[in-house]
Protein backbone atom coordinates (compact mmCIF):
# COMPACT_ATOMS: atom_id res chain seq x y z
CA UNK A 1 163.72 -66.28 123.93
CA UNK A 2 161.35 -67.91 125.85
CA UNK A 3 158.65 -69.66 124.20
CA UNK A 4 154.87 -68.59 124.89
CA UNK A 5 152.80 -71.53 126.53
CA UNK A 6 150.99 -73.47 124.10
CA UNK A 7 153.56 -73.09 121.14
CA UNK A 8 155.53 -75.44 119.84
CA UNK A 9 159.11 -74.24 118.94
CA UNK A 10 160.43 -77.59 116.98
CA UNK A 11 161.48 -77.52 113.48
CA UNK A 12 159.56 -79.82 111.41
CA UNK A 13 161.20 -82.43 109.41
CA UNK A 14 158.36 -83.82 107.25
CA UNK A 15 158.67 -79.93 105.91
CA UNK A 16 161.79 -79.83 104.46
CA UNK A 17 161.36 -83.75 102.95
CA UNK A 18 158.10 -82.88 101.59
CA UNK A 19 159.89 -79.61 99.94
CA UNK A 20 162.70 -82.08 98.93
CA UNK A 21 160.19 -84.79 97.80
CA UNK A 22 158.51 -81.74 95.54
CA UNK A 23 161.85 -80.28 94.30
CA UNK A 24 163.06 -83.61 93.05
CA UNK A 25 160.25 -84.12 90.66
CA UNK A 26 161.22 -80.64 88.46
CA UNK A 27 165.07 -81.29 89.06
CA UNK A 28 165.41 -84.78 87.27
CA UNK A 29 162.45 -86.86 88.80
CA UNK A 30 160.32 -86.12 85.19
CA UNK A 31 163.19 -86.93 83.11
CA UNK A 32 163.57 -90.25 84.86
CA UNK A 33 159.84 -91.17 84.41
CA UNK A 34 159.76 -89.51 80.79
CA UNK A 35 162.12 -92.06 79.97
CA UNK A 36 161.13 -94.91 81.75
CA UNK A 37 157.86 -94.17 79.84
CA UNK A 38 159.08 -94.43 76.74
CA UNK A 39 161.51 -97.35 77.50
CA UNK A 40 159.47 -99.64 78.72
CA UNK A 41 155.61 -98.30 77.61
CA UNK A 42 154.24 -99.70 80.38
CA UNK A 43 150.64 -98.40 81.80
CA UNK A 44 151.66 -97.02 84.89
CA UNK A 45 154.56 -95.25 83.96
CA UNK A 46 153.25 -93.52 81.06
CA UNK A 47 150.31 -92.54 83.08
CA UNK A 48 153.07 -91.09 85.46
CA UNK A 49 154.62 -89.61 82.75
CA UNK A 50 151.48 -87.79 81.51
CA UNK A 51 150.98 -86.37 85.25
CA UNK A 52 154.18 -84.33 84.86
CA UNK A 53 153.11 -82.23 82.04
CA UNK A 54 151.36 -79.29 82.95
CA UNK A 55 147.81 -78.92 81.68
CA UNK A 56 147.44 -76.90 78.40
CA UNK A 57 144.33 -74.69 80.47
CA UNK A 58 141.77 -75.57 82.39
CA UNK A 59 142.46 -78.95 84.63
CA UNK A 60 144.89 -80.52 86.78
CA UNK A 61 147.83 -82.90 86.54
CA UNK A 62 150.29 -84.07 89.42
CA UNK A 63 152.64 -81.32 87.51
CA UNK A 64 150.27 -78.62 88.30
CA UNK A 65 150.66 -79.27 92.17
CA UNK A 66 154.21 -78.74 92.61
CA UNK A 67 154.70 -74.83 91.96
CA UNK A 68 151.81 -74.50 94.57
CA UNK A 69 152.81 -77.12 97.28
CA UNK A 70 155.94 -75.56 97.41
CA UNK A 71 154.87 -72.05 98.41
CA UNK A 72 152.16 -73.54 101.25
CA UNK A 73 155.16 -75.39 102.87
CA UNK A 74 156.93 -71.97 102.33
CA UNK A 75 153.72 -70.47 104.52
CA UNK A 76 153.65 -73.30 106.87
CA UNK A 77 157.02 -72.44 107.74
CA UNK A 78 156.48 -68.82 108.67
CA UNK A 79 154.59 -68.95 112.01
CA UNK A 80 157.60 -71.09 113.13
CA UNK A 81 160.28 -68.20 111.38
CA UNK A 82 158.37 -65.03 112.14
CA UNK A 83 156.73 -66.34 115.72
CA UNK A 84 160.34 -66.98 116.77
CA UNK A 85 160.78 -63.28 116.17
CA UNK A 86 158.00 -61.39 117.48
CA UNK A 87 156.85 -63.49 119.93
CA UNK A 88 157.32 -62.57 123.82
CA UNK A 89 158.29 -58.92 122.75
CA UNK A 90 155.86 -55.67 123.25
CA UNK A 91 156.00 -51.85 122.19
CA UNK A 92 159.43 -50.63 121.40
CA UNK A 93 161.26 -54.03 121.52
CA UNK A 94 158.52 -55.70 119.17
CA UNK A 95 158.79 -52.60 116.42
CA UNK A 96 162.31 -52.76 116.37
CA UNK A 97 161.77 -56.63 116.12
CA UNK A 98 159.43 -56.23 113.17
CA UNK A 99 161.43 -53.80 111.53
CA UNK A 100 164.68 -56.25 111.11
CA UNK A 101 161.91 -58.74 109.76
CA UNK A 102 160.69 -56.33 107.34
CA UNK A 103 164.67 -55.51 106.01
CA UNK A 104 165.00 -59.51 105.95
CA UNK A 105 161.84 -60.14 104.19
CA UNK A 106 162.91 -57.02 101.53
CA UNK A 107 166.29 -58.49 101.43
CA UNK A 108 164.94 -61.83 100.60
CA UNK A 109 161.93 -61.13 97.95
CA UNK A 110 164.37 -58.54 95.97
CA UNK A 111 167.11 -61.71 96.07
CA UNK A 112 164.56 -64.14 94.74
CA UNK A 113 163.70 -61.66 92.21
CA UNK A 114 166.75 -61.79 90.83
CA UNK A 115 167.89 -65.41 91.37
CA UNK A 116 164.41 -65.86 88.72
CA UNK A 117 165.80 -63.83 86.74
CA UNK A 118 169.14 -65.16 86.36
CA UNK A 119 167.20 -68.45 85.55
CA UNK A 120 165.41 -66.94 82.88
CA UNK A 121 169.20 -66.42 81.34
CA UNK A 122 168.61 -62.73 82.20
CA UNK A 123 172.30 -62.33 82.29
CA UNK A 124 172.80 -62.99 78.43
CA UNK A 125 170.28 -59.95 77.62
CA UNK A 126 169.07 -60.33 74.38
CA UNK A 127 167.34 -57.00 74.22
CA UNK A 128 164.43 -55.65 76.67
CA UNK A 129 162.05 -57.17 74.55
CA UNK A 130 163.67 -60.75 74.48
CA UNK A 131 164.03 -60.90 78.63
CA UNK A 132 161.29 -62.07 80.64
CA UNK A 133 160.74 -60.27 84.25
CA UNK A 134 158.34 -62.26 85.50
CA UNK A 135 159.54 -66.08 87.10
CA UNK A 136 158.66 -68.74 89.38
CA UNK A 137 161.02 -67.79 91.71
CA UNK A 138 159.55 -64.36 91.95
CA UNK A 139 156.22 -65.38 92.04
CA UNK A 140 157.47 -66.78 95.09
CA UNK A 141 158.87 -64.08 96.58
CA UNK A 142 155.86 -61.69 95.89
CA UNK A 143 153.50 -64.19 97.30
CA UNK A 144 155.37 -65.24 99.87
CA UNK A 145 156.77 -61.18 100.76
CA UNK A 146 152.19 -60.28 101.06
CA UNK A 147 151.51 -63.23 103.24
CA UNK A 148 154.28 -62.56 105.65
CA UNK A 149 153.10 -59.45 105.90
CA UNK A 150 149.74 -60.21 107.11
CA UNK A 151 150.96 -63.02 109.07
CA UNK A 152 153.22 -60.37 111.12
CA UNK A 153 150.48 -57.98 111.46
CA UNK A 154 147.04 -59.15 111.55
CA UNK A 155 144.78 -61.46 113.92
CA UNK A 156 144.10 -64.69 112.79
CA UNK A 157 140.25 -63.64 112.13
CA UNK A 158 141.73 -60.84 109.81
CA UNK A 159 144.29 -63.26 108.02
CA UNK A 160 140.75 -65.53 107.12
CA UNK A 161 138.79 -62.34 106.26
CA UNK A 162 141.78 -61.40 104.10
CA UNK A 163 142.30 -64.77 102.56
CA UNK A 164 138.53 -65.13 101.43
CA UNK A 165 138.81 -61.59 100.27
CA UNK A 166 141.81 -62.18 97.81
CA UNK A 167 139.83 -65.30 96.48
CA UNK A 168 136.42 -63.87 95.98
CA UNK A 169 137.65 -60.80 94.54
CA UNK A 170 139.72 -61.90 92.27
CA UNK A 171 136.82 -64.58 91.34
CA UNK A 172 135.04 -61.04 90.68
CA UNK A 173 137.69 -59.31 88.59
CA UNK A 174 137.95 -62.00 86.20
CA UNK A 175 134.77 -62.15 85.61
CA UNK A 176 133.09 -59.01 85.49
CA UNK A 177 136.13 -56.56 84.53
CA UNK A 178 135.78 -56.41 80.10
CA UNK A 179 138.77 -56.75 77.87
CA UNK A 180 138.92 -55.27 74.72
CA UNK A 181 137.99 -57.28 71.93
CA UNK A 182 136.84 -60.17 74.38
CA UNK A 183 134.22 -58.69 76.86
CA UNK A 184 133.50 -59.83 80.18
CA UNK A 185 134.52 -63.33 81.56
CA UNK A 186 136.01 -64.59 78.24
CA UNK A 187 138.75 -67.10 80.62
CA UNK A 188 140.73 -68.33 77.64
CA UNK A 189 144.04 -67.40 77.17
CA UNK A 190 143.87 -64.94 74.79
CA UNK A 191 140.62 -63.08 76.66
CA UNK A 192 141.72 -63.27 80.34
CA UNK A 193 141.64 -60.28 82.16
CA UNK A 194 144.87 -61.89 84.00
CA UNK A 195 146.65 -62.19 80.13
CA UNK A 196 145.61 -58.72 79.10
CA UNK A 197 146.42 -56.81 82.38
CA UNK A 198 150.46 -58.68 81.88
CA UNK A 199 150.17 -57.59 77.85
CA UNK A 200 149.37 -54.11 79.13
CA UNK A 201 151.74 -53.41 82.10
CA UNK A 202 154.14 -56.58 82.68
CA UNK A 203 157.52 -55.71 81.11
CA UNK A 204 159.97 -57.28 78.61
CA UNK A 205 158.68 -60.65 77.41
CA UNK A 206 155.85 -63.12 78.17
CA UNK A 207 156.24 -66.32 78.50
CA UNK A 208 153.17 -68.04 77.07
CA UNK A 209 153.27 -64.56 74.32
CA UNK A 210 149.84 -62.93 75.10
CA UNK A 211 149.74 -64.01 79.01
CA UNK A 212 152.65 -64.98 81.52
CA UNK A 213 151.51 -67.81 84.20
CA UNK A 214 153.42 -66.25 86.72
CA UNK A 215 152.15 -62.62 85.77
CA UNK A 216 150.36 -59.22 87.52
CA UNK A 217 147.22 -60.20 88.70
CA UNK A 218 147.68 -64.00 89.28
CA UNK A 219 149.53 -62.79 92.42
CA UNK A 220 146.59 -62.21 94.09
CA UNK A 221 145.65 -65.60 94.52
CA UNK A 222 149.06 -67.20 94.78
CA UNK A 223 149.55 -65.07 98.52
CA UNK A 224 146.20 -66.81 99.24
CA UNK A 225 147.74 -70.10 98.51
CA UNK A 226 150.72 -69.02 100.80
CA UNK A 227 148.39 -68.28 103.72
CA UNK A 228 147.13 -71.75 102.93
CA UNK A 229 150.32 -72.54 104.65
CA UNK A 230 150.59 -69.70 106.86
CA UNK A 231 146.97 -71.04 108.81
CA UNK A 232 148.52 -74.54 108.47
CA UNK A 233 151.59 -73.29 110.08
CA UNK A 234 149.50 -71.60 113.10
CA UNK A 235 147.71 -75.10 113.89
CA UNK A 236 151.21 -77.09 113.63
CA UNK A 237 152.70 -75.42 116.00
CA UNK A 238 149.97 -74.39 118.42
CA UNK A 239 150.02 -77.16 121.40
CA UNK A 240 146.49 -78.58 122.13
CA UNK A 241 145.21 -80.24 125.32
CA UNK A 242 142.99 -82.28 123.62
CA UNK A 243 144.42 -82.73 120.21
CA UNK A 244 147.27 -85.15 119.84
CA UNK A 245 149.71 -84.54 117.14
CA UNK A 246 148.48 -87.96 115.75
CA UNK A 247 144.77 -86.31 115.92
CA UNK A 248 146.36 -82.76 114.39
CA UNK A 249 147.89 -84.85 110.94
CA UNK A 250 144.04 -86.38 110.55
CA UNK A 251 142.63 -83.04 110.59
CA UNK A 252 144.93 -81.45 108.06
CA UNK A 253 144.31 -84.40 105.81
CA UNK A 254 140.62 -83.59 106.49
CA UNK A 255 141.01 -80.42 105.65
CA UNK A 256 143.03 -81.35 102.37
CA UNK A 257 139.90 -83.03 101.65
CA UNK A 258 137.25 -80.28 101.67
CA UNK A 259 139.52 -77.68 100.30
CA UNK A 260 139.48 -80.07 97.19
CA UNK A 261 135.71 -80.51 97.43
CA UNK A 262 135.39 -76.83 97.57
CA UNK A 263 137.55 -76.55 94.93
CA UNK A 264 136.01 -79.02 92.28
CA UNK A 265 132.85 -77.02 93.22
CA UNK A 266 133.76 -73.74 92.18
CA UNK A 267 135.58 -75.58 89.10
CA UNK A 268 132.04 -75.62 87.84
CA UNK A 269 131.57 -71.44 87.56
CA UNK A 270 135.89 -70.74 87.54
CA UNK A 271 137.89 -73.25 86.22
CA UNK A 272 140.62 -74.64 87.92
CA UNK A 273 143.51 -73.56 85.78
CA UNK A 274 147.30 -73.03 86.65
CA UNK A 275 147.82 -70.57 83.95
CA UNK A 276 145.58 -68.06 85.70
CA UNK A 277 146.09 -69.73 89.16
CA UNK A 278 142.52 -69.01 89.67
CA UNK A 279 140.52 -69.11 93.47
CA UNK A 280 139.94 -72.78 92.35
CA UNK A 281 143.11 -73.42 91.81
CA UNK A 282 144.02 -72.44 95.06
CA UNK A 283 141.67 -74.17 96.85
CA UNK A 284 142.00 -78.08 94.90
CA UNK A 285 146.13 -77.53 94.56
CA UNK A 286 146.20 -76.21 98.43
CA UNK A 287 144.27 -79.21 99.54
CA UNK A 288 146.41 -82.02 97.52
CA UNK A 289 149.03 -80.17 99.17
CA UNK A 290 147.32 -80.87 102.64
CA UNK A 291 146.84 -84.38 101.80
CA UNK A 292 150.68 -85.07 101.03
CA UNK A 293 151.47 -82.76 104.02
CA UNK A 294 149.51 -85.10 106.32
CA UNK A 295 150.82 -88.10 104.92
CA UNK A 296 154.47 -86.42 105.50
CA UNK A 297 153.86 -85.30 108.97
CA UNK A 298 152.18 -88.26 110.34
CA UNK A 299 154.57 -90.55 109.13
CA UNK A 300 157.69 -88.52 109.68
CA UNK A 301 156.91 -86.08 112.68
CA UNK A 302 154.49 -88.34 114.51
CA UNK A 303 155.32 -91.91 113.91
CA UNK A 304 158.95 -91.11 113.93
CA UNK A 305 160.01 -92.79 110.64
CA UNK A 306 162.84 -90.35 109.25
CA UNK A 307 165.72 -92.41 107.75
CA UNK A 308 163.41 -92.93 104.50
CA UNK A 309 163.17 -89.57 103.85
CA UNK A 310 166.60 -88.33 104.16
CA UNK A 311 167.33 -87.52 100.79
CA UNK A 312 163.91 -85.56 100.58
CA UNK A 313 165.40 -83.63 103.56
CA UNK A 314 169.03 -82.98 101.66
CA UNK A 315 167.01 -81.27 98.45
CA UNK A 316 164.84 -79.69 100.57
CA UNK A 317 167.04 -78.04 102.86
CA UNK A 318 169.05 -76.61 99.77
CA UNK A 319 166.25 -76.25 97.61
CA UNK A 320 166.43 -73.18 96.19
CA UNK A 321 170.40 -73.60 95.37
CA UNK A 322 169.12 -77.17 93.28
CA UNK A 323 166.68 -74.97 91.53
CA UNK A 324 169.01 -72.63 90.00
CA UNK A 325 171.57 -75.36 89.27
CA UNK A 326 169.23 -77.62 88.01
CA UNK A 327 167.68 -74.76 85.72
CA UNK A 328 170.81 -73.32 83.66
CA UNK A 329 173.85 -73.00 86.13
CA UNK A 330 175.12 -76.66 86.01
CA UNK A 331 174.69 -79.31 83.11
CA UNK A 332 173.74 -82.35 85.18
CA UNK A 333 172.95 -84.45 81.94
CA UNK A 334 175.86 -83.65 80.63
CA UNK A 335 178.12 -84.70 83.83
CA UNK A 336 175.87 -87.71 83.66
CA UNK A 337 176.34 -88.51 80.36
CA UNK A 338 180.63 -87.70 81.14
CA UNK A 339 180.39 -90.26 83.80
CA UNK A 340 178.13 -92.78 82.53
CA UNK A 341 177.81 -93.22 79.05
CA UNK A 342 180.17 -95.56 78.18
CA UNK A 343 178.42 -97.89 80.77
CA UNK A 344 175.32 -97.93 79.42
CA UNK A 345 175.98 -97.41 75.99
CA UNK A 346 175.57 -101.23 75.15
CA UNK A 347 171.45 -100.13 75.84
CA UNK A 348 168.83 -99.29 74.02
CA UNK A 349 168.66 -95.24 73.30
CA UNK A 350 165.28 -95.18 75.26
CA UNK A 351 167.32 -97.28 78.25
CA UNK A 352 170.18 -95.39 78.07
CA UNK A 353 168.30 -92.04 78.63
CA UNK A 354 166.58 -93.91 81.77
CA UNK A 355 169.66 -94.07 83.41
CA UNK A 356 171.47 -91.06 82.36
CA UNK A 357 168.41 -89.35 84.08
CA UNK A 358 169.26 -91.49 87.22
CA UNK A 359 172.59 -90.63 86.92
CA UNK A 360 171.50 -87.06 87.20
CA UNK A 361 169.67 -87.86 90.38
CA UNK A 362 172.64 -89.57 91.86
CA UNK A 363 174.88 -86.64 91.18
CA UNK A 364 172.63 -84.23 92.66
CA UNK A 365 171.89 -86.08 95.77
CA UNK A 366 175.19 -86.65 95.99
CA UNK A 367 176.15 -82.99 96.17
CA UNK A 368 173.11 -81.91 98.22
CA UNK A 369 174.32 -84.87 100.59
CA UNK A 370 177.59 -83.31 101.01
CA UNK A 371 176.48 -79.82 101.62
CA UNK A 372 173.59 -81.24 103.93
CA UNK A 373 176.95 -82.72 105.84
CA UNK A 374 179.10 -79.98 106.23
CA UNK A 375 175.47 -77.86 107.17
CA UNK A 376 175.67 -75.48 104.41
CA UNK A 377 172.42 -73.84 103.14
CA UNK A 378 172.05 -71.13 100.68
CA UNK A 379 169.19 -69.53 102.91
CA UNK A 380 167.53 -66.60 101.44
């Protein structure tokens, strides 16, 4: 298909190394850093080692960013997915065009679904009760499934009204919509509208007992954070007379900038907090996300420096398939520990668990590597 004028077609590298570079963190990065925390007790990597635990409520680690940096970059890639497919085509061709887009973009939430699922050890059953529906891999589906949606049907105007919309409102909700026994905007986690609404109507088990973080209502924010992506995604690949793509990485790092202005603002009236994934969330974890997305892109896309971040690019084209290994389907510590235990058993316990964790790392690149090489992709 020919390209409109003014687009840019190109698949973006720094994208699938910054979704590697964010993957490898929850796949064996904290384990490393855990131990080399404890190993050595050094100041910089135990205050790395703090970063990658989530915050207990309100506030924000390094931890907290991941989840939502990985579903922008999941938005940013959309105008380049979806544009290919609509693009150029009018009346009957473009309907039929959005229709196969719909069936893959059913196909591919209900498979997600699912895949979270099976990571929650679904497939064991324990009982109704003792199964938990809800997952991180269908959170991004669902937010994901809404902002492709909008994306594929609405003006860019629209997609703004609807993003500030989806914000504000649920700013509203939260705080003016009672719970029993709690009232209006009580936000702790036992008087959350967001905790109450998954205690009423979210099925089998919760994770956190009387809320889930990756519940109900907390989905109407996280598609916000996905058209985070989906306006970054717009600008990427829109060519600009008078913007350079060295000028285009400044202004997204800009942008990163205010969003987490705007955000630490409204932290003073709704707290940023993962749990709930509240509007201020949204706003401080989208722009962090900016910030490493214009550190990725200018140095990658625009200065040309790739070979660095090639195995960024091997987790990050397979990321989803590292996920669910990583997560229950293969015992990388143990095939670590298999392999090399006997050479570092002469350690320390603290050292040894430093580079069993590597270990880890090495095996998984190593098998990304080779699927990376022979170009095959569990694409969902």
């Amino acid at each position: 298909m020919r390209q409109e004028k003014g687009i840019q077609s190109s698949r973006l590298l720094s994208l699938d190394a910054l979704r590697g570079f964010d993957m490898m963190w929850i796949i064996s990065g904290e384990i490393i850093i855990h131990a080399l925390a404890k190993a050595s007790g050094d100041p910089v990597s135990q205050w790395m080692s703090d970063q990658l635990h989530h915050t207990p409520w309100n506030g924000f680690t390094f931890y907290d960013m991941i989840f939502p940096l990985f579903i922008l970059i999941a938005g940013v890639s959309m105008p380049y997915s979806y544009g290919k497919k609509l693009e150029g085509k009018e009346n009957e061709v473009l309907k039929i065009a959005k229709r196969h887009a719909y069936r893959d973009l059913i196909k591919r939430t209900l498979i997600l679904i699912l895949c979270g699922m099976v990571v929650n050890k679904a497939l064991q059953f324990n009982g109704y009760e003792q199964t938990r529906f809800a997952s991180v891999l269908g959170r991004i589906a669902l937010s994901c499934f809404f902002a492709a949606i909008i994306f594929m049907n609405c003006g860019l105007r629209t997609q703004i009204v609807i993003f500030l919309t989806l914000l504000i409102g649920y700013w509203i909700l939260m705080i003016t919509v009672p719970v029993p026994g709690y009232g209006a905007g009580d936000l702790t986690k036992e008087g959350n509208l967001e905790g109450y609404i998954d205690r009423l109507f979210l099925p089998g088990k919760l994770h956190r007992v009387v809320y889930d973080p990756e519940g109900i209502l907390s989905t109407i924010p996280a598609i916000g954070t996905a058209m985070l992506g989906v306006f970054t995604g717009q600008f990427l690949r829109r060519e600009f007379a008078s913007i350079t793509p060295f000028k285009k990485s400044l202004m997204i790092g800009g942008a990163g900038v205010v969003l987490m202005g705007l955000g630490l603002l409204w932290d003073i009236v709704f707290p940023i907090n993962k749990n709930m994934w509240t509007s201020s969330f949204v706003l401080f974890a989208g722009g962090l996300s900016l910030v490493f997305l214009f550190v990725f892109y200018l140095v990658i896309d625009v200065w040309g420096l790739k070979k660095w971040s090639m195995p960024f690019v091997w987790i990050g084209t397979n990321s989803i398939l590292i996920y669910m290994a990583a997560h229950g389907v293969i015992d990388f510590k143990y095939t670590s520990t298999f392999l090399f235990g006997g050479m570092v058993q002469s350690l320390s316990e603290a050292w040894q668990e430093v580079w069993i964790g590597t270990g880890m790392l090495a095996l998984q690149l190593t098998l990304l590597y080779f699927l990376y090489k022979k170009r095959w992709f569990l694409k969902v």
